[in-house]
Protein backbone atom coordinates (compact mmCIF):
# COMPACT_ATOMS: atom_id res chain seq x y z
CA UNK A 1 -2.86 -5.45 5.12
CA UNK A 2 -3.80 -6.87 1.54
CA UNK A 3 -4.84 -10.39 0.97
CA UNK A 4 -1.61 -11.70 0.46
CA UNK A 5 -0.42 -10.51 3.65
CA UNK A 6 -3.04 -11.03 5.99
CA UNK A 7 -2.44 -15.00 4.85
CA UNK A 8 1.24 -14.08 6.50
CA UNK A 9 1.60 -14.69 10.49
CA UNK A 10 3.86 -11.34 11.17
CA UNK A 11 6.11 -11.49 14.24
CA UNK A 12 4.81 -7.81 14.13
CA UNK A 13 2.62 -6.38 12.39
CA UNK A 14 2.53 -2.94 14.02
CA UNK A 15 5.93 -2.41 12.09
CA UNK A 16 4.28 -3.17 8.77
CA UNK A 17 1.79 -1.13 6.34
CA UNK A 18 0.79 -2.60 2.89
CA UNK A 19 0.64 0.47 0.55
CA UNK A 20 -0.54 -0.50 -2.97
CA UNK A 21 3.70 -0.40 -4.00
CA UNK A 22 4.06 -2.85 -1.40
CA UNK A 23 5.13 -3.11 2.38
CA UNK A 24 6.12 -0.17 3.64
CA UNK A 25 8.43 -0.11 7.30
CA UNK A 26 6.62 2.49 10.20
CA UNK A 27 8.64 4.80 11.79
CA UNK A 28 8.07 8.00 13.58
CA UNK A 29 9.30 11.50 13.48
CA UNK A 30 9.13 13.77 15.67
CA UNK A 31 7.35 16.97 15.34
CA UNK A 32 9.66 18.85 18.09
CA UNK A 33 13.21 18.37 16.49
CA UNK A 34 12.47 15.81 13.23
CA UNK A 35 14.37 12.87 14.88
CA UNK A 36 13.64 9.98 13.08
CA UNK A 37 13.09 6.33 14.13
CA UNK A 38 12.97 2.63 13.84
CA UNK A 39 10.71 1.16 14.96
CA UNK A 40 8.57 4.35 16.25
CA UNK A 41 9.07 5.39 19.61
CA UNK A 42 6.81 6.33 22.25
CA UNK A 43 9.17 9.50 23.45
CA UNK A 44 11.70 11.28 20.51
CA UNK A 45 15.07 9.58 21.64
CA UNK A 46 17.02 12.90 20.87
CA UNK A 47 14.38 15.72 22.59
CA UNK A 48 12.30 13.35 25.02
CA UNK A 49 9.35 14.61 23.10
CA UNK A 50 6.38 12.74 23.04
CA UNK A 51 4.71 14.58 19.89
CA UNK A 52 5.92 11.52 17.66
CA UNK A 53 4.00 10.78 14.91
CA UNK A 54 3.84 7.50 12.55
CA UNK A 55 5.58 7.82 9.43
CA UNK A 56 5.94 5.22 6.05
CA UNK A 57 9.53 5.01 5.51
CA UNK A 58 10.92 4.48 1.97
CA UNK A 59 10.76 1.04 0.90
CA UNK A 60 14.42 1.04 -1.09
CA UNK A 61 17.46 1.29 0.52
CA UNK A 62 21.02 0.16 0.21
CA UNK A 63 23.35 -2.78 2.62
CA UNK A 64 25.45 -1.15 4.70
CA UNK A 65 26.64 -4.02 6.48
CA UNK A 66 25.95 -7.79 6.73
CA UNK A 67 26.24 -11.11 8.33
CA UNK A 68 25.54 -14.57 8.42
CA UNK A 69 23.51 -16.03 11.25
CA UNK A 70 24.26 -19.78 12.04
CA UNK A 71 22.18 -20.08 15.36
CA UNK A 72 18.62 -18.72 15.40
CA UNK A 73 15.71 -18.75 17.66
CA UNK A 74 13.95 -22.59 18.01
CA UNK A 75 11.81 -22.93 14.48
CA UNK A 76 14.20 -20.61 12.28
CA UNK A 77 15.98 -21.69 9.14
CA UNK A 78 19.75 -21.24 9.67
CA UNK A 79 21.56 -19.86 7.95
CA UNK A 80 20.15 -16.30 7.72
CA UNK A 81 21.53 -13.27 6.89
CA UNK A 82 21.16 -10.16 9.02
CA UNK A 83 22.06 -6.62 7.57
CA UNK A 84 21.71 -2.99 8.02
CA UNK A 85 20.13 -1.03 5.61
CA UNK A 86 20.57 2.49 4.81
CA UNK A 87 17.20 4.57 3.98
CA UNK A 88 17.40 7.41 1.71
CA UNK A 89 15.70 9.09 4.34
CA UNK A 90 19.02 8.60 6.83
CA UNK A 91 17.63 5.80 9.01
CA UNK A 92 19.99 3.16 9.25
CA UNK A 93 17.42 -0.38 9.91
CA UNK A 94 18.68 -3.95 11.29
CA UNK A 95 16.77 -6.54 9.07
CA UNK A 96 17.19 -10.41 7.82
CA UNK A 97 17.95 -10.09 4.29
CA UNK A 98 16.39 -13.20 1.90
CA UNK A 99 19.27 -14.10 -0.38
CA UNK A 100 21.69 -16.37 0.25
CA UNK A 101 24.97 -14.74 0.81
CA UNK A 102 26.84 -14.88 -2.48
CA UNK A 103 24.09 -12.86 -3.98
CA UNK A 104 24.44 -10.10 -1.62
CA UNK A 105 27.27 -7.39 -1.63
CA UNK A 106 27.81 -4.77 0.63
CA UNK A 107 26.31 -1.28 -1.35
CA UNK A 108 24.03 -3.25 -3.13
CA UNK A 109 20.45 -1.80 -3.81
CA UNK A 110 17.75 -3.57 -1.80
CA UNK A 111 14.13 -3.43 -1.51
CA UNK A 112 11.09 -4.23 1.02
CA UNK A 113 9.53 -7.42 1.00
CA UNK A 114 7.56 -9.88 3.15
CA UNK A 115 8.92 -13.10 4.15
CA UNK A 116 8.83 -16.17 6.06
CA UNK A 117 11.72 -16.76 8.71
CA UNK A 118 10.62 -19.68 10.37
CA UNK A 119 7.84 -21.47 12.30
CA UNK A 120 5.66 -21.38 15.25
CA UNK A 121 5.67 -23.42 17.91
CA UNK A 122 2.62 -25.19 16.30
CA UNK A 123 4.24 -25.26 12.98
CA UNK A 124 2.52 -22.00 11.00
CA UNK A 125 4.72 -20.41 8.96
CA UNK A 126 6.22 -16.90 10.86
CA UNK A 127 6.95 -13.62 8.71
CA UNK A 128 8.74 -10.60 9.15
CA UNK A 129 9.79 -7.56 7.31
CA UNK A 130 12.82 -8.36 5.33
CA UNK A 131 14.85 -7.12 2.33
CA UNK A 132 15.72 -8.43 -1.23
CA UNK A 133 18.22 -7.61 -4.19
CA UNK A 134 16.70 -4.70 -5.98
C-alpha cells in the first residue's frame, strides 16, 4: 500500500493492491481453464482447480446495475449505493459506489477508488474498495 492508503483502515486489504495508477481489485485466474474471479478463490469455481493464481484486475469498468441501500451494518452512513460493475476483462464485481444517486446512471463509466464507508466500533474511520464517476 502507498502512504495514503496505509492511513486507510481496509475492511480487507487482501482484495486491494496500490499500483502507482492507483488501487487495483485482486482476482485470480486460473491456469487450468482461465476462469476468472472475484475475489480470488482458493479452488477455480468452473474446473475445481487449485492452480489459481493472483491477478490485478482493470481498474475501469462500467454500472451494470444499481441500488440504494437504506439499512447498513451498525457504524455505516446510509444511504449507500451498491452496484455491479462490469470489467473489460468480463468479471462482473458487487461494490458500494461513492456518488449520491442522481449522479450515477446505469452504463456510466466508473473507476477504482478508495473510500471510507463507515466506522469502527471504536470510531476509526473503515474503508473499502469502491467505485466513482469516471
Amino acid at each position: 500500500m502507498t502512504a495514503d492508503t496505509d492511513l486507510l483502515k481496509l475492511i480487507n486489504p487482501a482484495l486491494v493492491e496500490a499500483a502507482a495508477s492507483g488501487p487495483r481489485l485482486l482476482g485470480g485466474a486460473c491456469r487450468a481453464c482461465g476462469a476468472r474471479s472475484f475475489p480470488r478463490a482458493a479452488v477455480c469455481t468452473d474446473c475445481l482447480s487449485i492452480d489459481v493464481e493472483t491477478l490485478a484486475l482493470p481498474s475501469e469498468g462500467r454500472l451494470y446495475s444499481y441500488s440504494v441501500v437504506h439499512q447498513a451494518p451498525k457504524g455505516w452512513d446510509v444511504p449507500y449505493v451498491l452496484g455491479y460493475v462490469d470489467l473489460p476483462d468480463g468479471l462482473r464485481v458487487l461494490a458500494h459506489i461513492a456518488a449520491p444517486p442522481a449522479a450515477i446512471a446505469i452504463d456510466q463509466q466508473v473507476r477504482l477508488a478508495l473510500g471510507v464507508v463507515g466506522t469502527d466500533a471504536a470510531g476509526a474511520p473503515l474503508s473499502t474498495y469502491t467505485f466513482v464517476p469516471a
